[in-house]
C-alpha atoms as a PDB file:
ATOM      1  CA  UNK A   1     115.763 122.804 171.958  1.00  0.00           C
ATOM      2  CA  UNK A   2     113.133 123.812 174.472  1.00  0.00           C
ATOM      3  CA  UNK A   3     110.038 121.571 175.399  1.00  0.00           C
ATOM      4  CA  UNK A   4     107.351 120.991 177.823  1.00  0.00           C
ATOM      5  CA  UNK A   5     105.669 117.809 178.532  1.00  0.00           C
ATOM      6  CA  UNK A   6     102.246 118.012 178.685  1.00  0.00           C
ATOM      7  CA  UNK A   7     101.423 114.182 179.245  1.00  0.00           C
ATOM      8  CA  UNK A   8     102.214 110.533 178.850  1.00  0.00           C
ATOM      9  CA  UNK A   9     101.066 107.981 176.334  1.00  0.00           C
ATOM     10  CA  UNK A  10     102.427 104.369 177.530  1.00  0.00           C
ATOM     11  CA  UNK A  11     106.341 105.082 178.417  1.00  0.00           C
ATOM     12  CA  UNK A  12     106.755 107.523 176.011  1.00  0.00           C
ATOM     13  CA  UNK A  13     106.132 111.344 177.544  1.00  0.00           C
ATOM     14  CA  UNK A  14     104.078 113.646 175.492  1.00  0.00           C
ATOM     15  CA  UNK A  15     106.367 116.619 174.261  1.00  0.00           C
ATOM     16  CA  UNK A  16     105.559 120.103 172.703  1.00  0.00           C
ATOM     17  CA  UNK A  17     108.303 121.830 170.620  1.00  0.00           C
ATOM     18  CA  UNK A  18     108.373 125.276 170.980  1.00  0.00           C
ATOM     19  CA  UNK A  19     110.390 128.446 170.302  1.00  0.00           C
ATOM     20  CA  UNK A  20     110.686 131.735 172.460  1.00  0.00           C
ATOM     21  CA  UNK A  21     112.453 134.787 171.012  1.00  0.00           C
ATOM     22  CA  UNK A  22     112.534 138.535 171.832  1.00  0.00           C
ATOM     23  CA  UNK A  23     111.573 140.475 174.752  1.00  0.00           C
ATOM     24  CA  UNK A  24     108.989 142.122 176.270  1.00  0.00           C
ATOM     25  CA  UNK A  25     104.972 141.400 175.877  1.00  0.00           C
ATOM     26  CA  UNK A  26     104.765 138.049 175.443  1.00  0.00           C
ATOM     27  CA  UNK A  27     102.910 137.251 172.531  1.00  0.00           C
ATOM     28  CA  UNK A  28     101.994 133.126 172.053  1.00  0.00           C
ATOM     29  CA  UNK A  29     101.413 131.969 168.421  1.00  0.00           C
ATOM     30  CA  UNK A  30      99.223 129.143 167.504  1.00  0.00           C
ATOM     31  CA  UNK A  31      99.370 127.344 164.336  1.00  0.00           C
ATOM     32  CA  UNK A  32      97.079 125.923 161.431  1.00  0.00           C
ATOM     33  CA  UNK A  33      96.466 122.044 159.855  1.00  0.00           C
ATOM     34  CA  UNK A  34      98.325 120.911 158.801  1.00  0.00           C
ATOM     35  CA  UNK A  35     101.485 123.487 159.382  1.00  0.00           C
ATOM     36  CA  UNK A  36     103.584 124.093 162.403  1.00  0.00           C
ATOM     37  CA  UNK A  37     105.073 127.125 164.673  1.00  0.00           C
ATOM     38  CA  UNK A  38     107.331 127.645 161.509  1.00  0.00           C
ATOM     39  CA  UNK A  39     104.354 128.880 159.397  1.00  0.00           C
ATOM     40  CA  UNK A  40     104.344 132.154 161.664  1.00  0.00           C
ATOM     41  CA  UNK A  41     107.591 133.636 160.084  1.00  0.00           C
ATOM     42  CA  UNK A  42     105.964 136.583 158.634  1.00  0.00           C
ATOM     43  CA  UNK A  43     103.886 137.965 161.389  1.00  0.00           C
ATOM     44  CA  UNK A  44     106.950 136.748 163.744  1.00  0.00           C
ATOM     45  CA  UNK A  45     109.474 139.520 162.320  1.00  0.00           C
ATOM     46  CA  UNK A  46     107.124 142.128 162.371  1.00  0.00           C
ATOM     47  CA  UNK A  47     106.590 141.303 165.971  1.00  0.00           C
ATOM     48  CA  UNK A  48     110.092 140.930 166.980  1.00  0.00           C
ATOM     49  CA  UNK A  49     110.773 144.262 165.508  1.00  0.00           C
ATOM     50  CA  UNK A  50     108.004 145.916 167.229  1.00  0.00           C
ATOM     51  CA  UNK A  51     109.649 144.714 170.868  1.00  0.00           C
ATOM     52  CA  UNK A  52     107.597 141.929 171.167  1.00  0.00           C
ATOM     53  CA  UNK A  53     108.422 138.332 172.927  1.00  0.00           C
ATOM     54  CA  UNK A  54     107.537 135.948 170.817  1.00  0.00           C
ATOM     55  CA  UNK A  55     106.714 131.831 171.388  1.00  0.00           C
ATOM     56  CA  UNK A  56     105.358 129.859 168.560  1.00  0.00           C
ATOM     57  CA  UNK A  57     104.856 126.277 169.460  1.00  0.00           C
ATOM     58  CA  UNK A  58     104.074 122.624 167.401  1.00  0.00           C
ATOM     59  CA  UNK A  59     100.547 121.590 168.255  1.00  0.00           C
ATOM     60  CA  UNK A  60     100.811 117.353 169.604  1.00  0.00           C
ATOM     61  CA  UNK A  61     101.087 115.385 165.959  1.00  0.00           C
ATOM     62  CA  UNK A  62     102.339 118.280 164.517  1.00  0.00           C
ATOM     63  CA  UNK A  63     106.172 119.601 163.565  1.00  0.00           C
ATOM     64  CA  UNK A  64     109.199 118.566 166.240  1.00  0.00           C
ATOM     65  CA  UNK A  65     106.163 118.098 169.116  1.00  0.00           C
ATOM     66  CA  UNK A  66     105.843 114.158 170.019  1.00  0.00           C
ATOM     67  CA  UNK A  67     103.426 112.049 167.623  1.00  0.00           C
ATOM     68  CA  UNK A  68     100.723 110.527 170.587  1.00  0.00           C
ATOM     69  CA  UNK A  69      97.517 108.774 169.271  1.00  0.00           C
ATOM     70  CA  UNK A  70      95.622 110.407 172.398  1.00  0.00           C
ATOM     71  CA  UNK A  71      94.341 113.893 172.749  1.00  0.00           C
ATOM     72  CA  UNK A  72      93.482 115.185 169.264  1.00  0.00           C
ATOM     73  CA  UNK A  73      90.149 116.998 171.148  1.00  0.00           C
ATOM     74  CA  UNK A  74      90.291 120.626 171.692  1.00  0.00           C
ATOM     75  CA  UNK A  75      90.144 119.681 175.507  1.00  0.00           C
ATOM     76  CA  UNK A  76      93.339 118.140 175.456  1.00  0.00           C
ATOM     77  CA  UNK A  77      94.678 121.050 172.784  1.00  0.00           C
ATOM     78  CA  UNK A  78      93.389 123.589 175.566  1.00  0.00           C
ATOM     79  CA  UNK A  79      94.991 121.650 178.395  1.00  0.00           C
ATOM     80  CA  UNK A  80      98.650 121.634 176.013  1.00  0.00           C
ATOM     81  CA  UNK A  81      98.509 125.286 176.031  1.00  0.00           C
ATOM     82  CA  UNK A  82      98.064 125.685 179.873  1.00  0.00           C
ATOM     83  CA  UNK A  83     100.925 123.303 180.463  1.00  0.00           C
ATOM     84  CA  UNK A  84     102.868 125.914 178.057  1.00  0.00           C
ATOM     85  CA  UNK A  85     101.637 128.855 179.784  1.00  0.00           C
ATOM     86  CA  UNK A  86     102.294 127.607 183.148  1.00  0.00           C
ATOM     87  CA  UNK A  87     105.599 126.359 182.341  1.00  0.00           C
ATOM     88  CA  UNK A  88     105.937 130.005 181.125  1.00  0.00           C
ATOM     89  CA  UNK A  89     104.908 131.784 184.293  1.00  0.00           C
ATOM     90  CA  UNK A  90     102.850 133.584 181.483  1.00  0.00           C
ATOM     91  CA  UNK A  91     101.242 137.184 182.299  1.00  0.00           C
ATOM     92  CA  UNK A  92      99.594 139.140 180.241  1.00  0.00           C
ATOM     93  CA  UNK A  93     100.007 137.247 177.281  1.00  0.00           C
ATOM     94  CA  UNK A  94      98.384 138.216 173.560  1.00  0.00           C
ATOM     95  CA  UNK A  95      97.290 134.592 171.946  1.00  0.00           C
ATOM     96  CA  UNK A  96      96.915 134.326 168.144  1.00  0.00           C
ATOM     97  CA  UNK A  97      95.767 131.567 166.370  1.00  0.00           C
ATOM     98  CA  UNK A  98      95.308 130.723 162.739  1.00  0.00           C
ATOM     99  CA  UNK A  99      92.850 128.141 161.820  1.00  0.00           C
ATOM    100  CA  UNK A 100      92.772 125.190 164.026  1.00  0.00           C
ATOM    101  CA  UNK A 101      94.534 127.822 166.452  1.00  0.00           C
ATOM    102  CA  UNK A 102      91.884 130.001 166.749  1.00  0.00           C
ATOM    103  CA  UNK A 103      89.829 126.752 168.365  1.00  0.00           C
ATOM    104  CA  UNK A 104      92.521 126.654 171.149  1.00  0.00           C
ATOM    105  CA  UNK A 105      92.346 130.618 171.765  1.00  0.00           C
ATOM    106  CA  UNK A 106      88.527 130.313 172.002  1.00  0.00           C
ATOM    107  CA  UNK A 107      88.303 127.261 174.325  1.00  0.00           C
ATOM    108  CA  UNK A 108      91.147 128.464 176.337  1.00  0.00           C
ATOM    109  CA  UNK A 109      89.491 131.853 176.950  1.00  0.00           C
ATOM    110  CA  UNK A 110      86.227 130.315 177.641  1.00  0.00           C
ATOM    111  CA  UNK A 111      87.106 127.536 179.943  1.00  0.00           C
ATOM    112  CA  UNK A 112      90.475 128.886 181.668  1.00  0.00           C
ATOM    113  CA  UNK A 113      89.389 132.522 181.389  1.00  0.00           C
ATOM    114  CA  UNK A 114      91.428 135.783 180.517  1.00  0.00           C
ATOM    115  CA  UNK A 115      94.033 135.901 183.912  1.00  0.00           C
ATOM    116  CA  UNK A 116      96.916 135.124 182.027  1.00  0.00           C
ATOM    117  CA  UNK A 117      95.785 136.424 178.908  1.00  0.00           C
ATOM    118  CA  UNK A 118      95.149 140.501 177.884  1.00  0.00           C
ATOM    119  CA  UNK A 119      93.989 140.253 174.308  1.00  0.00           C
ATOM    120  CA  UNK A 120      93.322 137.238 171.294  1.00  0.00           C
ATOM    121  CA  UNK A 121      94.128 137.301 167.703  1.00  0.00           C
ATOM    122  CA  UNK A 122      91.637 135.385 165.053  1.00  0.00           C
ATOM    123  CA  UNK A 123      93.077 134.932 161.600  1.00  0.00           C
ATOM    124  CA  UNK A 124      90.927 132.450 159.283  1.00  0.00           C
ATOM    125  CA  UNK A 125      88.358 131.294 162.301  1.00  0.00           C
ATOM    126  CA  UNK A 126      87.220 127.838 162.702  1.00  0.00           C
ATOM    127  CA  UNK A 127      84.703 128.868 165.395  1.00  0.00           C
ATOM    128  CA  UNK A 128      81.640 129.066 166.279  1.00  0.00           C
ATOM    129  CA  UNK A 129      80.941 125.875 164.313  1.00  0.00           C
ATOM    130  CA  UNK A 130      81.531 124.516 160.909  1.00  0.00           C
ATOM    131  CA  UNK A 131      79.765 121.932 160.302  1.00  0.00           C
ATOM    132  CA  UNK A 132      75.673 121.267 161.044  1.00  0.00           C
ATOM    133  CA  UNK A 133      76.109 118.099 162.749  1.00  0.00           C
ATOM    134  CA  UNK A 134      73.724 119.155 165.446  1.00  0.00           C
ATOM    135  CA  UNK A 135      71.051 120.093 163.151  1.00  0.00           C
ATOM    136  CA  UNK A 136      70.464 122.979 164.951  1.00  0.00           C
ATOM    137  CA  UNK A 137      73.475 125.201 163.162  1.00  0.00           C
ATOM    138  CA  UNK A 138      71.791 125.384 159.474  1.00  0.00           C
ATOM    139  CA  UNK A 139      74.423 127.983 159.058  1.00  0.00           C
ATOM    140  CA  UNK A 140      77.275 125.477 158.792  1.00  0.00           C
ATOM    141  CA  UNK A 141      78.411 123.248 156.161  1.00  0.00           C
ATOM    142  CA  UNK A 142      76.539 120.030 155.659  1.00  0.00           C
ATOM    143  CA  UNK A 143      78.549 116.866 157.765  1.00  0.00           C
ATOM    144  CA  UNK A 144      78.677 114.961 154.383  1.00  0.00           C
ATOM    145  CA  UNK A 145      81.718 117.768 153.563  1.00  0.00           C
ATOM    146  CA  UNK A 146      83.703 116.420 156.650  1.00  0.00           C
ATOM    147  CA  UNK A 147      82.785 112.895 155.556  1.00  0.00           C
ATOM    148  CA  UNK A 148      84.333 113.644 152.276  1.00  0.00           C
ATOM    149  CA  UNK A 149      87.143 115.186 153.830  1.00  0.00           C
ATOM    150  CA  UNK A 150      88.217 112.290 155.996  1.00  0.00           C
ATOM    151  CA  UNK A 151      87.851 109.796 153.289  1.00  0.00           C
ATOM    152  CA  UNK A 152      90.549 112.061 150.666  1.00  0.00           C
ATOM    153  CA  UNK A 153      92.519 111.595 153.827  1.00  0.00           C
ATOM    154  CA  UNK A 154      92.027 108.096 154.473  1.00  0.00           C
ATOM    155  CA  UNK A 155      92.857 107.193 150.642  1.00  0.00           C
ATOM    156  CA  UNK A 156      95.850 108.977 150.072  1.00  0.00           C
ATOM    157  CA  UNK A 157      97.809 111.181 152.911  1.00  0.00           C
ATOM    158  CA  UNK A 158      99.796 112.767 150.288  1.00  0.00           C
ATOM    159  CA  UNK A 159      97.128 113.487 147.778  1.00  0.00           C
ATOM    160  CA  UNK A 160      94.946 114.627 150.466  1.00  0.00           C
ATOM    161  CA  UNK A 161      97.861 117.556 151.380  1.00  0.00           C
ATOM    162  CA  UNK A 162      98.098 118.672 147.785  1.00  0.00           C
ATOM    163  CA  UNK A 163      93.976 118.969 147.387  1.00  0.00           C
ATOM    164  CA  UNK A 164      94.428 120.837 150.350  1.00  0.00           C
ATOM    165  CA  UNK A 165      96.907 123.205 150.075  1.00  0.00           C
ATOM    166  CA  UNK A 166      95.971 124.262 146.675  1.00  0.00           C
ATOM    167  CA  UNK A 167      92.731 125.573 148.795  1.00  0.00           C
ATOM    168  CA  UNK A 168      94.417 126.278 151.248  1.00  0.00           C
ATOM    169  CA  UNK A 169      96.265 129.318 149.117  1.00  0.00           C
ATOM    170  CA  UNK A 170      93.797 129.397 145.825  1.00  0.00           C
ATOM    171  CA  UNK A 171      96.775 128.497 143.998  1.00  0.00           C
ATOM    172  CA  UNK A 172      94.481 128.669 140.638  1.00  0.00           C
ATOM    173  CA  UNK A 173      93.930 132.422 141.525  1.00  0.00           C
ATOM    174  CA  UNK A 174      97.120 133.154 143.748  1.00  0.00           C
ATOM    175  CA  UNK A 175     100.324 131.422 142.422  1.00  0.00           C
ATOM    176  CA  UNK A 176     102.622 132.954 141.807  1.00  0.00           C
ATOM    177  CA  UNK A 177     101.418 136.244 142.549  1.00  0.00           C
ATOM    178  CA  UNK A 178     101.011 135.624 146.088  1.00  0.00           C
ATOM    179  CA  UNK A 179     102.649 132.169 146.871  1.00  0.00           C
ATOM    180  CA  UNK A 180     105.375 130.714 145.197  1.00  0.00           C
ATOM    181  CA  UNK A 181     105.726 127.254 144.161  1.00  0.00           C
ATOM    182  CA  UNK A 182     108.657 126.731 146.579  1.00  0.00           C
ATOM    183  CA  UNK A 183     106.592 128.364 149.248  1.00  0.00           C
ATOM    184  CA  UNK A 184     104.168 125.958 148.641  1.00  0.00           C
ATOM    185  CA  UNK A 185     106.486 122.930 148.366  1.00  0.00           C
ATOM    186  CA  UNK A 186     107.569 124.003 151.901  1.00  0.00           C
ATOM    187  CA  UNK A 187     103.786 124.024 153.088  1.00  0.00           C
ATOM    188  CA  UNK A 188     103.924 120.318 151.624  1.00  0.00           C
ATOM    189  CA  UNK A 189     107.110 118.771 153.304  1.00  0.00           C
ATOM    190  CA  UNK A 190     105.868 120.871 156.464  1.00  0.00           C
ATOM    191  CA  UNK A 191     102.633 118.635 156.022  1.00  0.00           C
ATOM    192  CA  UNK A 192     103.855 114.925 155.545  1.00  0.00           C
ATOM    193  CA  UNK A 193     106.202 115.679 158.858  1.00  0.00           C
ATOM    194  CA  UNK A 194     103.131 115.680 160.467  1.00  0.00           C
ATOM    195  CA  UNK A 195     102.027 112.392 161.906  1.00  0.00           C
ATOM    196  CA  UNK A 196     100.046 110.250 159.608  1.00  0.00           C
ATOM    197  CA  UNK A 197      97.563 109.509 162.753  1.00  0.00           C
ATOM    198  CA  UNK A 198      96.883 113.336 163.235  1.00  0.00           C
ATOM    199  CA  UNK A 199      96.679 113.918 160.112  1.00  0.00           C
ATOM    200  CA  UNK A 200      93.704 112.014 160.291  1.00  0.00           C
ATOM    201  CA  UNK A 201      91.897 112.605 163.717  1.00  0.00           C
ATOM    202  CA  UNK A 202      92.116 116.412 163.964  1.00  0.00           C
ATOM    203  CA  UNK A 203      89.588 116.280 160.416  1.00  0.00           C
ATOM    204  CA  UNK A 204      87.368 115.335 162.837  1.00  0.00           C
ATOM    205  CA  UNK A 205      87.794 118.407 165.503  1.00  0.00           C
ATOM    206  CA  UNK A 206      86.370 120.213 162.849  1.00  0.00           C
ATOM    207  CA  UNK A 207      83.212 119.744 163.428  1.00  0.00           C
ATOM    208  CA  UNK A 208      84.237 121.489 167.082  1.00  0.00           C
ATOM    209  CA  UNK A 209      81.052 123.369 168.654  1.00  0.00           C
ATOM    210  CA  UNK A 210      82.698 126.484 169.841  1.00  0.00           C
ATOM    211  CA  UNK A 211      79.177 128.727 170.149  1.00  0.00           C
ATOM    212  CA  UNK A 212      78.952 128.450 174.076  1.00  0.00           C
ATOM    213  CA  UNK A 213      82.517 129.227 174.336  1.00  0.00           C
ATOM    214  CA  UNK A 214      82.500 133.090 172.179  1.00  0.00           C
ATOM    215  CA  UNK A 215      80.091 134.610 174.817  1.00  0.00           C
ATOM    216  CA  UNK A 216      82.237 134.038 177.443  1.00  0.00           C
ATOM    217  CA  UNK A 217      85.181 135.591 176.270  1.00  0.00           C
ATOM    218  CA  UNK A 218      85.776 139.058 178.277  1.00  0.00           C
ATOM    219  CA  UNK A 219      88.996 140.562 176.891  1.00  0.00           C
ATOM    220  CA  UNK A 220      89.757 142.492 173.579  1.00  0.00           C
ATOM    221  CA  UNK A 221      90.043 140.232 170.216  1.00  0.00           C
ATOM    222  CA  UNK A 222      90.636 140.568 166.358  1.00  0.00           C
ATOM    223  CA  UNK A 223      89.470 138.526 163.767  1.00  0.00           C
ATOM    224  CA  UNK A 224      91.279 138.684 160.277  1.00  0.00           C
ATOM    225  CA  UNK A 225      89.658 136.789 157.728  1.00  0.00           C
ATOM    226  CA  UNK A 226      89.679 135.931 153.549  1.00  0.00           C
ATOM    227  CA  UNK A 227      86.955 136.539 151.886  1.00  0.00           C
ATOM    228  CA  UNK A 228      87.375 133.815 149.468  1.00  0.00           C
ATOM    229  CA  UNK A 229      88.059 131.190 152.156  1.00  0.00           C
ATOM    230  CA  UNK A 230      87.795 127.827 150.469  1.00  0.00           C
ATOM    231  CA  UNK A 231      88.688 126.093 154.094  1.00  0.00           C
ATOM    232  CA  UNK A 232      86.867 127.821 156.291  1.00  0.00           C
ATOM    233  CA  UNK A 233      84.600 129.691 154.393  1.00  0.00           C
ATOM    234  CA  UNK A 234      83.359 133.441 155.361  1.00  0.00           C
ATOM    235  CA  UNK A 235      79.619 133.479 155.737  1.00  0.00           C
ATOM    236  CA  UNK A 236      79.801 129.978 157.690  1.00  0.00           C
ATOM    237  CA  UNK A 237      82.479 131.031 160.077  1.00  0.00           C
ATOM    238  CA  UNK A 238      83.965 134.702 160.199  1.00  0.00           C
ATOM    239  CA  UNK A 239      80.117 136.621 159.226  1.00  0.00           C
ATOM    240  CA  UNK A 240      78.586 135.198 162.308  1.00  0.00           C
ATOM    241  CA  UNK A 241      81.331 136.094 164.680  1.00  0.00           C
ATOM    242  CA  UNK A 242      80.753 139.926 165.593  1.00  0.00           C
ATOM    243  CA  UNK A 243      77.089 138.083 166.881  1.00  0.00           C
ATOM    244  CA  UNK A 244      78.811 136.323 169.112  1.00  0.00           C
ATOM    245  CA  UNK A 245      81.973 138.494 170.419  1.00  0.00           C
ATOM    246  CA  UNK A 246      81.111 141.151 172.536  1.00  0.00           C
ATOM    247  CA  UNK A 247      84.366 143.010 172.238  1.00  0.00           C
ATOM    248  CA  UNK A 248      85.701 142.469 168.287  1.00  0.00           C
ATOM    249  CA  UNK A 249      87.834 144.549 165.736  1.00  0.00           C
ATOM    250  CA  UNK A 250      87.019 142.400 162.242  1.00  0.00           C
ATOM    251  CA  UNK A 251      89.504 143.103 159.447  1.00  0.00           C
ATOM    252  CA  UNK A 252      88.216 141.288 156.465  1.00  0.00           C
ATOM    253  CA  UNK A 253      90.548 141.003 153.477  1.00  0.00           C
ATOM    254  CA  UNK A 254      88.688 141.007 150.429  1.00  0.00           C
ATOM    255  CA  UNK A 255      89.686 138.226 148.107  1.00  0.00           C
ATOM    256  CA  UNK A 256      91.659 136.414 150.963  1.00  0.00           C
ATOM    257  CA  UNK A 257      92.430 133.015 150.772  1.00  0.00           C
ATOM    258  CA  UNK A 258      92.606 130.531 154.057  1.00  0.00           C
ATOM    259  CA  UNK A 259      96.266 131.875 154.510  1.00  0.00           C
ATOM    260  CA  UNK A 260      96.050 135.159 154.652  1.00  0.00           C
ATOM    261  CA  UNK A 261      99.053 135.298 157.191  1.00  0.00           C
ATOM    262  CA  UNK A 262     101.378 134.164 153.494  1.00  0.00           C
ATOM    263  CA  UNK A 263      99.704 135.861 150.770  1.00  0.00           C
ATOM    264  CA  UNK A 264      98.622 138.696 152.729  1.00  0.00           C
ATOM    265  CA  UNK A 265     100.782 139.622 155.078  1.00  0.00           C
ATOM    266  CA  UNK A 266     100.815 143.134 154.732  1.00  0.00           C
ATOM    267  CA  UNK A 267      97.290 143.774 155.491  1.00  0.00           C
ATOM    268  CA  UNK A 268      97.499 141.252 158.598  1.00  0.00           C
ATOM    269  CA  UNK A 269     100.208 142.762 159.622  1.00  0.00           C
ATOM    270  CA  UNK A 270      98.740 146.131 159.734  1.00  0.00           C
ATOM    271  CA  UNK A 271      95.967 144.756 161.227  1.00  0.00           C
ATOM    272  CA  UNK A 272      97.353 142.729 163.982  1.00  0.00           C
ATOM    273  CA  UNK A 273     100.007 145.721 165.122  1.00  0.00           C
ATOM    274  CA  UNK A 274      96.882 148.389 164.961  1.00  0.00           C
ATOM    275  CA  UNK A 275      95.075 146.089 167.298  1.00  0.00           C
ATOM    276  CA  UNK A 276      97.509 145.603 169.639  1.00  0.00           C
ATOM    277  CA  UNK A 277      98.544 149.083 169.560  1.00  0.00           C
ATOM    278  CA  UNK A 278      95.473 150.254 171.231  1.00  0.00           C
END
């Protein structure tokens, strides 16, 4: 199985899992809390099929990556996707992220800048910034939410994944129309392999300030995005985006949950393959 260390914590080296199929364009795949590279499967086929190379990687803490309790900033997440891309010889490379993934594709584009990198892919945006921490950011979410957040997570691991993922897909609204219980069992089991100290300390990358970053990015980019959002929710994230993005194609999909890469697929799909078709 293929990995790239990307650091060392004690005497243990700091491993990312990752998988590379296909040919051509290489197109790098970055996943959502508190899933791994596995949770791409339905854009993946659609990509494969199209002629595209495809990696999907585990984020640190995350899937068959190493378990460190260092680096859950998204500094350090930036830095893990160099490593990958270098270890790649990566040119001309489409990122997509999904959730916590889009904070990597917007940091990485904004601090290591678009050489390796032709166009980015937003679905269910965590930038420009959640949470009014600051108190200059009235348009986020009040910091008493991520306070309440951490805490579920604190109490119960478990309990926290299943108040979670029910958002995560509007199960009251979506199941079984548009996710299956055993697709969201899978979610589940894909969330307790996670490591219990990630779980935890990526609540608080959250609260990420990403609005310096968007104005710097200088290459083509799509943002997909639920409507009904219970995670990140619309007008706090995705609405304030096309501000902020010089160069943005915005696909909104109207009663979308956080995972519209699952319940939607068809209208991501579409989406993503018009985008990079152009």
């Amino acid at each position: 199985m293929p990995y790239v260390t990307v650091g060392q914590e004690n005497s243990n080296p700091i491993d990312l899992y990752y998988e590379d199929h296909g040919s051509g364009q290489l197109v790098v795949l970055i996943h959502g809390y508190p899933l791994n590279g596995r949770s791409w499967e339905r854009q993946q086929r659609v990509l494969l099929d199209a002629g595209y190379r495809v990696v999907a990687y585990d984020r640190r803490g995350f899937g068959r990556s190493s378990a460190p309790t260092t680096g859950y900033d998204y500094d350090t997440f930036t830095a893990d996707l160099d490593a990958l891309l270098q270890h790649l010889d990566a040119r001309d490379v489409i990122l997509g992220g999904f959730s916590m993934g889009t904070g990597e594709v917007t940091r990485y584009l904004s601090t290591r800048g678009s050489e390796r990198v032709q166009k980015g892919m937003l679905f269910g945006a965590i930038p420009p910034m959640l949470f009014n921490t600051s108190g200059d950011n009235p348009e986020g979410l009040d910091r008493s939410v991520l306070g309440d957040l951490q805490s579920r997570c604190y109490a119960d691991r478990p309990a926290w994944f299943r108040f979670f993922l029910d958002n995560f897909y509007n199960v009251d609204r979506l199941m079984p129309s548009r996710i299956s219980e055993q697709a969201w069992q899978a979610s589940f089991a894909d969330a307790l392999q996670m490591s219990p100290y990630a779980a935890y300390a990526c609540i608080e990358t959250w609260a990420t300030d990403f609005r310096a970053d968007l104005p710097r990015i200088d290459i083509p980019m799509l943002l997909v995005h639920g409507t009904e959002d219970r995670i990140l929710p619309f007008d706090n994230t995705a609405r304030r985006l096309p501000a902020l993005i010089s160069n943005l194609d915005f696909t909104t999909i109207e009663g979308g949950p956080h995972n519209v890469g699952w319940t939607f697929p068809d209208e991501l799909n579409r989406a993503m393959m018009d985008f990079l078709a152009k």
